[in-house]
Protein backbone atom coordinates (compact mmCIF):
# COMPACT_ATOMS: atom_id res chain seq x y z
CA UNK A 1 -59.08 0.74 -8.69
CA UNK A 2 -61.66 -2.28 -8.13
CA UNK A 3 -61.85 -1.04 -4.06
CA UNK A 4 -62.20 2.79 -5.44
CA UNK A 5 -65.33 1.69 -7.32
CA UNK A 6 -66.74 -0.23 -4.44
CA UNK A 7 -66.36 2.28 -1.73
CA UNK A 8 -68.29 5.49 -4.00
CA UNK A 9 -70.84 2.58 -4.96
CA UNK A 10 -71.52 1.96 -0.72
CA UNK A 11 -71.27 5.66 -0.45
CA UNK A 12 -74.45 6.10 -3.48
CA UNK A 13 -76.28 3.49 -1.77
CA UNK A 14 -76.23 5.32 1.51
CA UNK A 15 -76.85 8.65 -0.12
CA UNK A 16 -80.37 6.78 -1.89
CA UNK A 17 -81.24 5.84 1.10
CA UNK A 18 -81.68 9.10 2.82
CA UNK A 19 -78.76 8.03 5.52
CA UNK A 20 -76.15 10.99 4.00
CA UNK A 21 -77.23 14.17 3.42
CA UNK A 22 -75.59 15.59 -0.32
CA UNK A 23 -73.35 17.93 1.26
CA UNK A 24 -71.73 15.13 3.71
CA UNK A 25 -71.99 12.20 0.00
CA UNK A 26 -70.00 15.42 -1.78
CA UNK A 27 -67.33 15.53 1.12
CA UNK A 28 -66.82 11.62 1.61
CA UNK A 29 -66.73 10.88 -1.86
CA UNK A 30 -63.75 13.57 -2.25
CA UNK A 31 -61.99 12.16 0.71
CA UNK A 32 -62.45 8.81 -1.07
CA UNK A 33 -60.93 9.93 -3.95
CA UNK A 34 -58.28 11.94 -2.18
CA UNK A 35 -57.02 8.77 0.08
CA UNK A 36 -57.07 6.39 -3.09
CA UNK A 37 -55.16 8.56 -5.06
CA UNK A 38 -52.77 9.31 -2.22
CA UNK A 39 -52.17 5.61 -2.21
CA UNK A 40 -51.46 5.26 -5.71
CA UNK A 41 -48.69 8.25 -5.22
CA UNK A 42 -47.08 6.67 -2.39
CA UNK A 43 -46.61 3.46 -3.97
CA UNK A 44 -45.17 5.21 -6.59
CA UNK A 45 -42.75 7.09 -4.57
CA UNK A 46 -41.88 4.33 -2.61
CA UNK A 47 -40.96 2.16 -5.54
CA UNK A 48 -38.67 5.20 -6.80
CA UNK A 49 -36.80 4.93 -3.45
CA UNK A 50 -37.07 1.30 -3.39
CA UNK A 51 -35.28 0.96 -6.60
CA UNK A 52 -33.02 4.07 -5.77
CA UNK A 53 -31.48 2.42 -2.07
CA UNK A 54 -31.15 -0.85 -3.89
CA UNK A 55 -29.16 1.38 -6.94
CA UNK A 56 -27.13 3.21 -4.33
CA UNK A 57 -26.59 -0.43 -2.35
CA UNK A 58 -25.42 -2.39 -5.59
CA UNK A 59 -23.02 1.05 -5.97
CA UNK A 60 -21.58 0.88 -2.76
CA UNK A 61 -20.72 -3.09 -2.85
CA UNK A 62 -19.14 -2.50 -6.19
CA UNK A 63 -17.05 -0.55 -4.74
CA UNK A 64 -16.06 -1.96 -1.54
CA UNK A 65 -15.47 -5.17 -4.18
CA UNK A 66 -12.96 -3.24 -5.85
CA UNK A 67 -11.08 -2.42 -2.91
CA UNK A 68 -10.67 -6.01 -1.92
CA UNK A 69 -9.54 -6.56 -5.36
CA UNK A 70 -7.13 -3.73 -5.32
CA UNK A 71 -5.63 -4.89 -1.93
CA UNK A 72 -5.15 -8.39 -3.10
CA UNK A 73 -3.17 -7.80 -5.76
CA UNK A 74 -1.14 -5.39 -3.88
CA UNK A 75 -0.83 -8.16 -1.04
CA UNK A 76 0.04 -11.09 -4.05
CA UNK A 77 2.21 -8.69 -5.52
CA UNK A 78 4.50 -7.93 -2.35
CA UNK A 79 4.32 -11.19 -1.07
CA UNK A 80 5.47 -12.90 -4.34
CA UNK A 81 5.09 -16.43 -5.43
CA UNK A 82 6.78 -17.60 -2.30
CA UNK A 83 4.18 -15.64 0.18
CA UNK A 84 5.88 -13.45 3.05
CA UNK A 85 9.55 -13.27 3.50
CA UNK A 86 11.30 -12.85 6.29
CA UNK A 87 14.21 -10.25 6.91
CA UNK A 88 17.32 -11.58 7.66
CA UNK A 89 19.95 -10.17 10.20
CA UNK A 90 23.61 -10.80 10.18
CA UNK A 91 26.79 -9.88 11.75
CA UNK A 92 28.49 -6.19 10.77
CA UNK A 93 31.77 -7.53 10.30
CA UNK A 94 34.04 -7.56 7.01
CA UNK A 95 33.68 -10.73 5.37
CA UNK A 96 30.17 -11.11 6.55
CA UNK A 97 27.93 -11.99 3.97
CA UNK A 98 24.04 -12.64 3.99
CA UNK A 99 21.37 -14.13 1.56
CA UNK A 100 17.80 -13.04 1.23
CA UNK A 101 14.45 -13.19 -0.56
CA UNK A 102 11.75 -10.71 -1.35
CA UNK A 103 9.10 -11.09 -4.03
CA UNK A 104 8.78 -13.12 -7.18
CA UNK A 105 11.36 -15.67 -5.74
CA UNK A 106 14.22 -12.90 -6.23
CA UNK A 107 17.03 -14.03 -3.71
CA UNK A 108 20.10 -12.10 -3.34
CA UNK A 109 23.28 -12.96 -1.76
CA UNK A 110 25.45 -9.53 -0.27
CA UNK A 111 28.59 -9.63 1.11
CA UNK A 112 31.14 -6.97 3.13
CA UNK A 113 34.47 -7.33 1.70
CA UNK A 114 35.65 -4.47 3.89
CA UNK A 115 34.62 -1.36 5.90
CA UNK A 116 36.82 2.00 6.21
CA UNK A 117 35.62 3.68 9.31
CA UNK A 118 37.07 6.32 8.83
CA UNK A 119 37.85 6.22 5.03
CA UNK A 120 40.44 8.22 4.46
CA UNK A 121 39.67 11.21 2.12
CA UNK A 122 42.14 11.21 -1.11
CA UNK A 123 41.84 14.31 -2.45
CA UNK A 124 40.36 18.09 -1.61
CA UNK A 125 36.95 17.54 -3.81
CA UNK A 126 36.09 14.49 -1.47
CA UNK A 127 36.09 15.98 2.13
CA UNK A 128 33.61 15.11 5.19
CA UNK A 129 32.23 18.13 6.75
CA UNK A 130 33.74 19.50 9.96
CA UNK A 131 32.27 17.39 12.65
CA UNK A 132 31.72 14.44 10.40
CA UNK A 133 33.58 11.30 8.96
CA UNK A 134 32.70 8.91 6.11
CA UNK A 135 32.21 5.19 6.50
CA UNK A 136 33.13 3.28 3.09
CA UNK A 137 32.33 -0.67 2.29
CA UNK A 138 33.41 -2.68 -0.52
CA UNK A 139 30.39 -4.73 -1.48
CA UNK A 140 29.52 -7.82 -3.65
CA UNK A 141 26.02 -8.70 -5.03
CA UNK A 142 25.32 -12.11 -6.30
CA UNK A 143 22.06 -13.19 -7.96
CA UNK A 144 21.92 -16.12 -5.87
CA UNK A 145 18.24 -17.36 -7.62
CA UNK A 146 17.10 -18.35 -10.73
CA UNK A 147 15.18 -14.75 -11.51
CA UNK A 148 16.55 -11.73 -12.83
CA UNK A 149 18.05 -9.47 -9.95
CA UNK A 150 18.61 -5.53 -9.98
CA UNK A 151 20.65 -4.28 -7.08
CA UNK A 152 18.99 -2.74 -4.19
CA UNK A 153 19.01 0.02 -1.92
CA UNK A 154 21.17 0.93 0.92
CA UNK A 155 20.54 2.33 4.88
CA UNK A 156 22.69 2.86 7.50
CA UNK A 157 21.29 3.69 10.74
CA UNK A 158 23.30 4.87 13.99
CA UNK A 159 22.35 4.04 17.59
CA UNK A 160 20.70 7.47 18.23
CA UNK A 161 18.27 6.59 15.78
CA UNK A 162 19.37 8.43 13.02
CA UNK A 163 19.75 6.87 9.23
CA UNK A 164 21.89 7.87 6.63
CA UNK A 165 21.53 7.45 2.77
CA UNK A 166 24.64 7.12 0.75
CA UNK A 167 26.49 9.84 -0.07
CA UNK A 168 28.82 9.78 -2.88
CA UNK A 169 29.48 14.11 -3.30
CA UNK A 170 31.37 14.19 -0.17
CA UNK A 171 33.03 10.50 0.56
CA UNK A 172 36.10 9.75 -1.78
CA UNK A 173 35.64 6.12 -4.09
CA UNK A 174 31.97 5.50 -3.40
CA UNK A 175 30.50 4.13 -6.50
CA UNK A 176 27.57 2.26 -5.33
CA UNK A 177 25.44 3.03 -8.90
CA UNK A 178 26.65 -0.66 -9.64
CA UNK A 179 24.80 -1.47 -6.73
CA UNK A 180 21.90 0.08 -7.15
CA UNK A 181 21.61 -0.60 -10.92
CA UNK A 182 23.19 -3.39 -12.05
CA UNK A 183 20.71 -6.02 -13.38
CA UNK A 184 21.90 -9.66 -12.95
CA UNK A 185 21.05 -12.73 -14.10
CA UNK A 186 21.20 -16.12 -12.22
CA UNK A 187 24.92 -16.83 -10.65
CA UNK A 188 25.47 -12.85 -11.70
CA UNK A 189 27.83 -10.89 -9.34
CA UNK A 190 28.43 -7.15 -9.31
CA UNK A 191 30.96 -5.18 -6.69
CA UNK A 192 31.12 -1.47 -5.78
CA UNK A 193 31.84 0.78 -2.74
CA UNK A 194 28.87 2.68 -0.71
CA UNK A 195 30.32 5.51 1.79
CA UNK A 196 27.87 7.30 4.66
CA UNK A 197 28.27 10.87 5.67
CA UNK A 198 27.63 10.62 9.45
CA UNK A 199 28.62 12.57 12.63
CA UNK A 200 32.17 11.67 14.26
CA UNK A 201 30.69 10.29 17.13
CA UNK A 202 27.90 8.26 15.32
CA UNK A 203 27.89 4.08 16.14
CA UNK A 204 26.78 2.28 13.40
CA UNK A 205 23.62 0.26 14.83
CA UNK A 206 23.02 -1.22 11.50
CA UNK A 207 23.61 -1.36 7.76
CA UNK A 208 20.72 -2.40 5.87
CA UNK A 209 19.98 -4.03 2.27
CA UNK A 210 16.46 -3.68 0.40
CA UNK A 211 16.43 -5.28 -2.82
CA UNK A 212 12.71 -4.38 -3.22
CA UNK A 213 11.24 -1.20 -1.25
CA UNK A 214 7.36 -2.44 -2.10
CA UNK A 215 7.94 -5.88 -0.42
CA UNK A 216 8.79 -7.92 2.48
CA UNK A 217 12.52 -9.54 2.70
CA UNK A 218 15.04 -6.95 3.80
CA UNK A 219 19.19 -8.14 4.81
CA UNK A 220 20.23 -6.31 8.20
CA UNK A 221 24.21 -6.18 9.02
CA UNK A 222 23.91 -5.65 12.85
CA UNK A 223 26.92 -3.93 14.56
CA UNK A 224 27.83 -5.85 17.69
């Protein structure tokens, strides 16, 4: 304001003095007037955006925050009190038996009593497919830890490549909900068979254990 009033008081001095005609005091003083208030807006504006980048900056650091948050949790949470666990890989064999550890200090102990390959099928309602054969294995699960344990899941995978769920509509005596289920506590055992519905000419590459599918620390039975 102060440098407003001081320019249009130079320009009435020059215009007393004869050096400015009227027409050319009339046309500087409105250009004076015009830039000043031109300044004024554009300080304006540019506080607006100012304020408005460092709004939409403070936004997006919030929100990378929060994904850092998100993925260390995720990271604490599958790695467990114990950090990362290792898989473990045994022998396929019956009798083999293998203990592992996944999150929150959970360690389980498995063992293969025995493996029917082929299991024989018992009755008409439990029949392989033509072209197929089951593979049945009696299997023991001991809470070998201190924490609460509940079962795990089950994969068998073939040398082609190909993996195999358990399948208990077409493979006589698999009962592997006790398995999969069965909460124990510390010292806790549970037993049950698993069967696999898989081609006849399908070699087992491996038979895998997961006692927790969001973490690290997985049991492998590798065929020979």
């Amino acid at each position: 304001m102060a440098n407003l009033e001081s320019r249009l008081r130079d320009l009435e001095k020059l215009k007393e003095r004869g050096t400015i005609t009227d027409e050319e005091y009339e046309r500087k003083r409105a250009t004076i007037i015009d830039e000043d208030a031109g300044r004024k807006g554009g300080g304006v504006v540019g506080t607006v955006l100012k304020g408005g980048a460092i709004g939409c900056l403070s936004i997006v650091g919030g929100f990378i925050l929060l994904i850092v948050v998100i993925v260390a949790i995720i990271a604490i949470a599958a790695g467990g009190s114990g950090g990362e666990n290792d898989d473990v890989r045994v022998a396929y064999s019956a009798g083999s038996s293998g203990t592992v550890e996944t999150a929150g200090s959970v360690i389980n102990r498995v063992i293969i009593d025995e493996i029917y390959d082929p299991a024989p099928a018992d009755s008409q309602l439990f029949q392989p497919d033509e072209g197929f054969r089951c593979i049945a294995l009696d299997i023991t699960i001991e809470n070998a830890g201190e924490r609460e344990t509940t079962g795990g899941d089950f994969l068998l995978r073939a040398r082609d490549g190909f993996e195999y769920d358990p399948e208990f509509l077409k493979c006589a005596g698999a009962s592997e909900l006790n398995l999969l289920l069965q909460s124990l506590t510390s010292g806790g055992r549970t037993n049950g068979t698993i069967a696999f519905h898989v081609p006849l000419d399908a070699e087992v590459d491996w038979l895998k254990f997961d006692p927790n599918t969001f973490a690290k620390g997985d049991l492998y039975f590798d065929a020979p």
